[in-house]
Protein backbone atom coordinates (compact mmCIF):
# COMPACT_ATOMS: atom_id res chain seq x y z
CA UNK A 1 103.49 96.16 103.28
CA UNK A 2 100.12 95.02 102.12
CA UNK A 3 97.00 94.67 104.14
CA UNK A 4 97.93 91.17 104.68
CA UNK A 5 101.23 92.01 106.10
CA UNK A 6 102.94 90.90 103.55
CA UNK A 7 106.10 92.93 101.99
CA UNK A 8 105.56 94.02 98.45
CA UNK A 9 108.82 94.27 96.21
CA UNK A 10 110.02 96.69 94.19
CA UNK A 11 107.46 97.39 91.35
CA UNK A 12 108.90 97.12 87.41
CA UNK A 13 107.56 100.91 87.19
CA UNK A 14 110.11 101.32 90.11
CA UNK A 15 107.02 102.54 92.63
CA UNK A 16 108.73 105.01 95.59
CA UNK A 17 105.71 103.87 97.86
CA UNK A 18 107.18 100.85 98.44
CA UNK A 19 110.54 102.69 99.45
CA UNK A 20 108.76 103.95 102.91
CA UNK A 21 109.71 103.40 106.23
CA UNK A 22 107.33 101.16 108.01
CA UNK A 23 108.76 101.25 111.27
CA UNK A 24 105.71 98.52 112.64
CA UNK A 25 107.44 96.05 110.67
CA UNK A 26 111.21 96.91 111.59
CA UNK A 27 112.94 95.79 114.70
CA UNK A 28 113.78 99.22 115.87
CA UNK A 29 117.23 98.30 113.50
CA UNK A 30 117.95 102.18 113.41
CA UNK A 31 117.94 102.27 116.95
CA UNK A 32 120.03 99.93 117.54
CA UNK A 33 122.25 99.07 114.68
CA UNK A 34 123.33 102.97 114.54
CA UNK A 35 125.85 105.05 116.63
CA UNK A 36 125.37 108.58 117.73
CA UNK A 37 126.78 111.42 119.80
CA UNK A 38 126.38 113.88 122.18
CA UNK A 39 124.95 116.81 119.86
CA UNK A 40 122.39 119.50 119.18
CA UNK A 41 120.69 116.34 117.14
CA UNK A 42 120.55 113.77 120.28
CA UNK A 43 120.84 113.89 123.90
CA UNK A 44 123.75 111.47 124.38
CA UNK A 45 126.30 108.97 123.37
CA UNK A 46 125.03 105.62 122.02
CA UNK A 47 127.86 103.24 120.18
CA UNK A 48 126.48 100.80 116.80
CA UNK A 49 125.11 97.46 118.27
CA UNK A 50 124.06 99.35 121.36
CA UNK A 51 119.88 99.35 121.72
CA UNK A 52 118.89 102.94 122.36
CA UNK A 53 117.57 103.07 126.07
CA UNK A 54 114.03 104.75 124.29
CA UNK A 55 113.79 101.58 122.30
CA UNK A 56 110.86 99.27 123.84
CA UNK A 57 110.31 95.19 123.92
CA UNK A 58 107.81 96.11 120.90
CA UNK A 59 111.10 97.63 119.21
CA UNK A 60 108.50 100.80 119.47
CA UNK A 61 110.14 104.16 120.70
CA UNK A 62 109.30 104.60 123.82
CA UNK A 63 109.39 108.80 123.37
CA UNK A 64 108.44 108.86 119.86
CA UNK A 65 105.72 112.01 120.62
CA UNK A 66 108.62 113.82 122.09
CA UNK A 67 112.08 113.49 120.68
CA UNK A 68 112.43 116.72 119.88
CA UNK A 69 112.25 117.89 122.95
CA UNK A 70 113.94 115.37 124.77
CA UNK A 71 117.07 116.49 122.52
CA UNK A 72 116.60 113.70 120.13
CA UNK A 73 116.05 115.90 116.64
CA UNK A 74 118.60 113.63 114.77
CA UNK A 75 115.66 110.55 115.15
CA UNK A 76 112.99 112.89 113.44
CA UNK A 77 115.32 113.18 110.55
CA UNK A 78 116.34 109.86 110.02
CA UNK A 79 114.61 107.94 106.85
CA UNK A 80 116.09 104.41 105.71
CA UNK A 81 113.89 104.10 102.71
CA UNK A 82 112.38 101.04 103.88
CA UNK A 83 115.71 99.47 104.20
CA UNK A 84 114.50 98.35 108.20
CA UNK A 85 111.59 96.33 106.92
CA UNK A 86 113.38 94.68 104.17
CA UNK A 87 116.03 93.84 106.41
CA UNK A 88 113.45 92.73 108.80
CA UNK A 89 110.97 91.02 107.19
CA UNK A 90 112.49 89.96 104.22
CA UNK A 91 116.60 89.21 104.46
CA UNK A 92 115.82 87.85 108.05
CA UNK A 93 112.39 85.80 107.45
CA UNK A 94 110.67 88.11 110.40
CA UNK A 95 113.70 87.02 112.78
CA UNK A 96 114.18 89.62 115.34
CA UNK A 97 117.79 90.26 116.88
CA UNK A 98 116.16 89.57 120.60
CA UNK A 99 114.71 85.85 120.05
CA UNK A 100 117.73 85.24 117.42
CA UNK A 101 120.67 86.97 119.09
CA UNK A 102 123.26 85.01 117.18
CA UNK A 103 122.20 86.89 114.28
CA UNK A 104 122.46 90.62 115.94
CA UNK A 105 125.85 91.65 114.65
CA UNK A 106 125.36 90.45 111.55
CA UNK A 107 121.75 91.99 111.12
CA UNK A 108 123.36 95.52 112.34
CA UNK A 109 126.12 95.33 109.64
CA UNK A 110 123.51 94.77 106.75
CA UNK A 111 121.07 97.41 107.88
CA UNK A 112 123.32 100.31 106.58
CA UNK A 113 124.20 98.79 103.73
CA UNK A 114 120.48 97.85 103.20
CA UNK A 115 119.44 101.32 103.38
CA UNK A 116 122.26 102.44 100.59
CA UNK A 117 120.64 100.28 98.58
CA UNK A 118 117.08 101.32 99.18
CA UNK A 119 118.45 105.13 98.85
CA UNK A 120 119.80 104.24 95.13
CA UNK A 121 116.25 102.65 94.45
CA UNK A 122 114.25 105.70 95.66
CA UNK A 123 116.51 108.16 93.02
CA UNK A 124 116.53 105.48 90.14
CA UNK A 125 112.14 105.17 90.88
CA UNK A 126 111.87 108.84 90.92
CA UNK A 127 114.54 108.88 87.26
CA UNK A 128 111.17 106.80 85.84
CA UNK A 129 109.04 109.21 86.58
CA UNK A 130 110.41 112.08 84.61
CA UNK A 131 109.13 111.73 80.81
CA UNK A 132 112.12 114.27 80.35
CA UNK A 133 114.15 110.93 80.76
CA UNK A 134 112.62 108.77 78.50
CA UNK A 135 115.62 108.03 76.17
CA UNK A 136 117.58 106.17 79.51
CA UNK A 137 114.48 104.83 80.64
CA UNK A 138 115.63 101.39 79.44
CA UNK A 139 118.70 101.30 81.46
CA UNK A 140 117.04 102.78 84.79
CA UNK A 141 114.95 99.78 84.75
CA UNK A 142 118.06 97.58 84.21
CA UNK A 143 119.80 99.42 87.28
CA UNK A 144 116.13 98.98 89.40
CA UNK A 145 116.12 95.25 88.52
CA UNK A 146 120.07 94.74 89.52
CA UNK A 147 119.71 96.74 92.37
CA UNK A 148 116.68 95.00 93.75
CA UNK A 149 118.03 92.11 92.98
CA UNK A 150 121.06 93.15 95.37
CA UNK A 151 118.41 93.76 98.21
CA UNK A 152 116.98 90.30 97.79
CA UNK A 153 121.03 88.52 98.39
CA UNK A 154 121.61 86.64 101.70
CA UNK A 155 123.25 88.87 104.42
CA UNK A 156 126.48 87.47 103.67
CA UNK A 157 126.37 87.88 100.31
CA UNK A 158 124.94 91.68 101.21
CA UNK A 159 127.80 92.11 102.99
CA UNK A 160 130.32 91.23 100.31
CA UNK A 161 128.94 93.81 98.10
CA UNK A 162 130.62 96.62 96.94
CA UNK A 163 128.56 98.82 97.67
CA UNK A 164 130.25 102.10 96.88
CA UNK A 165 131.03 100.50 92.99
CA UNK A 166 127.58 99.60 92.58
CA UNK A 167 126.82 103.66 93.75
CA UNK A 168 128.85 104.85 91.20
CA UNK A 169 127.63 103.14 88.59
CA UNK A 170 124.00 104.42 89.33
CA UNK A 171 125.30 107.59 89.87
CA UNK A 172 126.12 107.76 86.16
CA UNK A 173 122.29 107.42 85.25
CA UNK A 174 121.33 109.45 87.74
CA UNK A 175 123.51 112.55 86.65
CA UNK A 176 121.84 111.86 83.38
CA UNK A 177 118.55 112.01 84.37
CA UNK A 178 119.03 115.48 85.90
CA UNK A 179 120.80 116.71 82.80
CA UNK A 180 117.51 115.90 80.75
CA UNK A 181 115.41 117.11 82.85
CA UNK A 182 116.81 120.32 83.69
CA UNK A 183 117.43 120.94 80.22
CA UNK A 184 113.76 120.54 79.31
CA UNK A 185 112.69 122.33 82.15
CA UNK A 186 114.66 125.11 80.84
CA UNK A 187 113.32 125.03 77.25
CA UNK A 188 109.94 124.91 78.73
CA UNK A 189 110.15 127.88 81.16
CA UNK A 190 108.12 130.73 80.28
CA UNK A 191 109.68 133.42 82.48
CA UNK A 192 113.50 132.23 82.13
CA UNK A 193 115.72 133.83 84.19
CA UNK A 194 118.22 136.44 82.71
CA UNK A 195 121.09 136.17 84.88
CA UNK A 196 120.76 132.86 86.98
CA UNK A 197 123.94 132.39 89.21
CA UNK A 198 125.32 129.19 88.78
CA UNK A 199 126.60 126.65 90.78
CA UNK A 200 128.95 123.59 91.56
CA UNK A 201 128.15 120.44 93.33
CA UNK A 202 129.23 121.01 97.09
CA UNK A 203 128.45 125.02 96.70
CA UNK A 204 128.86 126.49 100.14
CA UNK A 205 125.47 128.28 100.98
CA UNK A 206 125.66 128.20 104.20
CA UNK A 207 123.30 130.67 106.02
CA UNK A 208 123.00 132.07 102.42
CA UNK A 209 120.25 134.86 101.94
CA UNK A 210 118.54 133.51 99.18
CA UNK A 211 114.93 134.79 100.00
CA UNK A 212 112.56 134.97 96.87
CA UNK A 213 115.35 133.16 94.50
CA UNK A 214 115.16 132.31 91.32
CA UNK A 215 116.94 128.44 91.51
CA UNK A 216 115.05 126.76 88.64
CA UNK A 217 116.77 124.00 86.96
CA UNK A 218 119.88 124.80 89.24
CA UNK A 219 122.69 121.87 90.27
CA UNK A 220 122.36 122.05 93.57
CA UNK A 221 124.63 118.82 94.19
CA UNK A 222 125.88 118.36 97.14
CA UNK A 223 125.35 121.88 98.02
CA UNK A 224 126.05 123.08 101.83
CA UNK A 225 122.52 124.97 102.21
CA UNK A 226 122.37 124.94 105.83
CA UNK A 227 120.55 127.31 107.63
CA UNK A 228 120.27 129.14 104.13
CA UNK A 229 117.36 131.50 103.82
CA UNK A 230 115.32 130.14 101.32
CA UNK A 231 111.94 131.70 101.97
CA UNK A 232 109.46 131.38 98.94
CA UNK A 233 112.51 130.67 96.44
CA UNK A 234 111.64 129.17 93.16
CA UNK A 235 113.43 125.22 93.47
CA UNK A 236 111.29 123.73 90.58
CA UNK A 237 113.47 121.30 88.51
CA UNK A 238 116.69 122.23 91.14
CA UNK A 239 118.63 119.13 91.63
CA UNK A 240 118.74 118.63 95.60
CA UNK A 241 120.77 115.02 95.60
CA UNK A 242 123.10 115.26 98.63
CA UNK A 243 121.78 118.99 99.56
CA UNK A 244 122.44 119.65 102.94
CA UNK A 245 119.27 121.27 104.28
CA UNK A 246 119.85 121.21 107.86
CA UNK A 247 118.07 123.71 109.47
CA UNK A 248 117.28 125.71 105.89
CA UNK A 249 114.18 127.62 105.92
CA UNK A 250 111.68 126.73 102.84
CA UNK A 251 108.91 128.67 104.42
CA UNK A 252 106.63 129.06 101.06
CA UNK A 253 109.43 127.73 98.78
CA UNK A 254 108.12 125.72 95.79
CA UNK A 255 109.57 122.88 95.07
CA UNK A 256 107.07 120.97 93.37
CA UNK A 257 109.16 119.67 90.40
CA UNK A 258 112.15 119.42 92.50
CA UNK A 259 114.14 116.65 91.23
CA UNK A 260 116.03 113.92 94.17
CA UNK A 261 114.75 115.33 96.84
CA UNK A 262 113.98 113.32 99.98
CA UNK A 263 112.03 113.25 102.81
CA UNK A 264 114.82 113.13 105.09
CA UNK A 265 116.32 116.23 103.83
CA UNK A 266 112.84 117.86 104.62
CA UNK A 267 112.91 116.57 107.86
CA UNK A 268 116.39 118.21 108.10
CA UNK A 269 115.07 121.64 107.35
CA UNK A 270 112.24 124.23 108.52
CA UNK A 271 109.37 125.05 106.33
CA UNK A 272 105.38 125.83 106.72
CA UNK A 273 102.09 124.97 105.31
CA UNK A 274 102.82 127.39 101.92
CA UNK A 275 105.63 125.18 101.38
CA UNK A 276 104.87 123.22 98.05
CA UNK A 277 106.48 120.21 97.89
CA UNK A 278 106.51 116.72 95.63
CA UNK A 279 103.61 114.62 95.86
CA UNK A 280 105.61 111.45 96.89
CA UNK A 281 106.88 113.87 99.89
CA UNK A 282 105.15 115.33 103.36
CA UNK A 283 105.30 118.39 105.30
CA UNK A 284 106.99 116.93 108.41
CA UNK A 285 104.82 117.73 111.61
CA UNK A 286 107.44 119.49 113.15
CA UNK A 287 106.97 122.40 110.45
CA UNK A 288 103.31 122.92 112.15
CA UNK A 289 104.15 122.38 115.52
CA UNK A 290 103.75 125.40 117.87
């Protein structure tokens, strides 16, 4: 949003701060449109369509300060990528689900698939940035434009995507992107490792000990990392797509040049104030917290 208000699309340079949640311009769409369970990530049962009972008349949480606490750790994790805004503001012309109820069900269906969408531009945005990638740059830009293009459809039209086609087709690009860049990142490296373990996408590492590692330039696709020690391990040019980082600890872990990673996936996982991370990503506040 600008200071007017206004929603800003979808920059040709394929800028990720327009892929931010804005949650003052959503209507509370993840709290409603989404189900959950009973869980160590929230504190009960809610089925898709159903408003959570912490959702306000503002479509403002009504706990926000404290859903950790409450038992609600799965809402601190959550990131649509600016998917509830665009849905919001932009495929609904500002029509909430409340004053427009006709339009509820249909509004809840779109949301997810809004947010796949917004997920694809976020990794396609971040392909532009690496000058490793320069040679595909053409055809991430193509795959922006289409994509955005497929945001800016009427919510039936939205719904009659296919979705998991258009995913793969992007996915192409995207494993092509990390192929450059790792492989520059690897010519570059001035300390290379001798023996660096390597991996498959969907490596199990769960509760791994990988203290201190050296995982530069490593496919990490997919990889099960959870609850993986990964205190002050080298992640610099690692691709993290689809890492599961629930409850991994990247106390002091660099990951500066990390490529796909997301803010939801730091959200996910436990870390401190030596953590480096991405400029286009924050510490979350529950890494401070006492």
């Amino acid at each position: 949003m600008n200071e007017k208000g206004e929603y800003v699309d979808i920059s040709p340079a394929g800028n990720q701060l327009n892929l931010i949640s804005d949650c003052e311009s959503c209507f509370g769409l993840c709290c409603v449109a989404l189900p959950f369970a009973a869980s160590s990530d929230f504190a009960m049962d809610k089925n898709a369509g159903q408003p959570c009972p912490n959702l306000k008349t503002d479509f403002r949480c009504g706990v926000h300060t404290k859903l950790r606490p409450l038992g609600f750790r799965g809402c601190t994790v959550y990131d649509c990528f600016g998917a509830g805004q665009k849905v919001s503001q932009i495929t609904y012309d500002g029509k909430d689900w409340r004053q427009f109820p006709a339009s509820a069900k249909q509004m809840f269906e779109v949301f997810p698939m809004m947010r796949q969408l917004h997920e694809l531009l976020w990794y396609l945005s971040e392909s532009l940035t690496f000058q490793a990638a320069q040679s595909i740059h053409e055809e991430l830009q193509r795959a922006i434009t289409k994509t955005e293009q497929l945001t800016l459809l009427s919510p039936s039209a939205i719904l009659e995507l296919d979705v998991t086609a258009h995913r793969a087709d992007v996915n192409i690009l995207l494993l092509q992107t990390s192929e450059l860049v790792r492989t520059e990142a690897r010519r570059l490296q001035k300390n290379p490792a001798k023996k660096q373990k390597t991996y498959n996408r969907g490596a199990d590492l769960i509760g791994a000990n990988l203290k201190g590692a050296d995982l530069r330039c490593a496919n990490l696709r997919g990889a099960y990392l959870i609850a993986a020690n990964l205190r002050g391990a080298d992640l610099r040019a690692a691709d993290l797509i689809g890492a599961d980082l629930r409850d991994a600890d990247l106390s002091g872990a660099n990951l500066t040049e990390s490529i796909f990673l997301t803010q939801s996936q730091l959200n996910a996982a436990k870390g401190d104030a030596d953590t480096k991370l991405p400029p286009s990503l924050l510490h979350p506040e529950h890494w401070t917290a006492k």
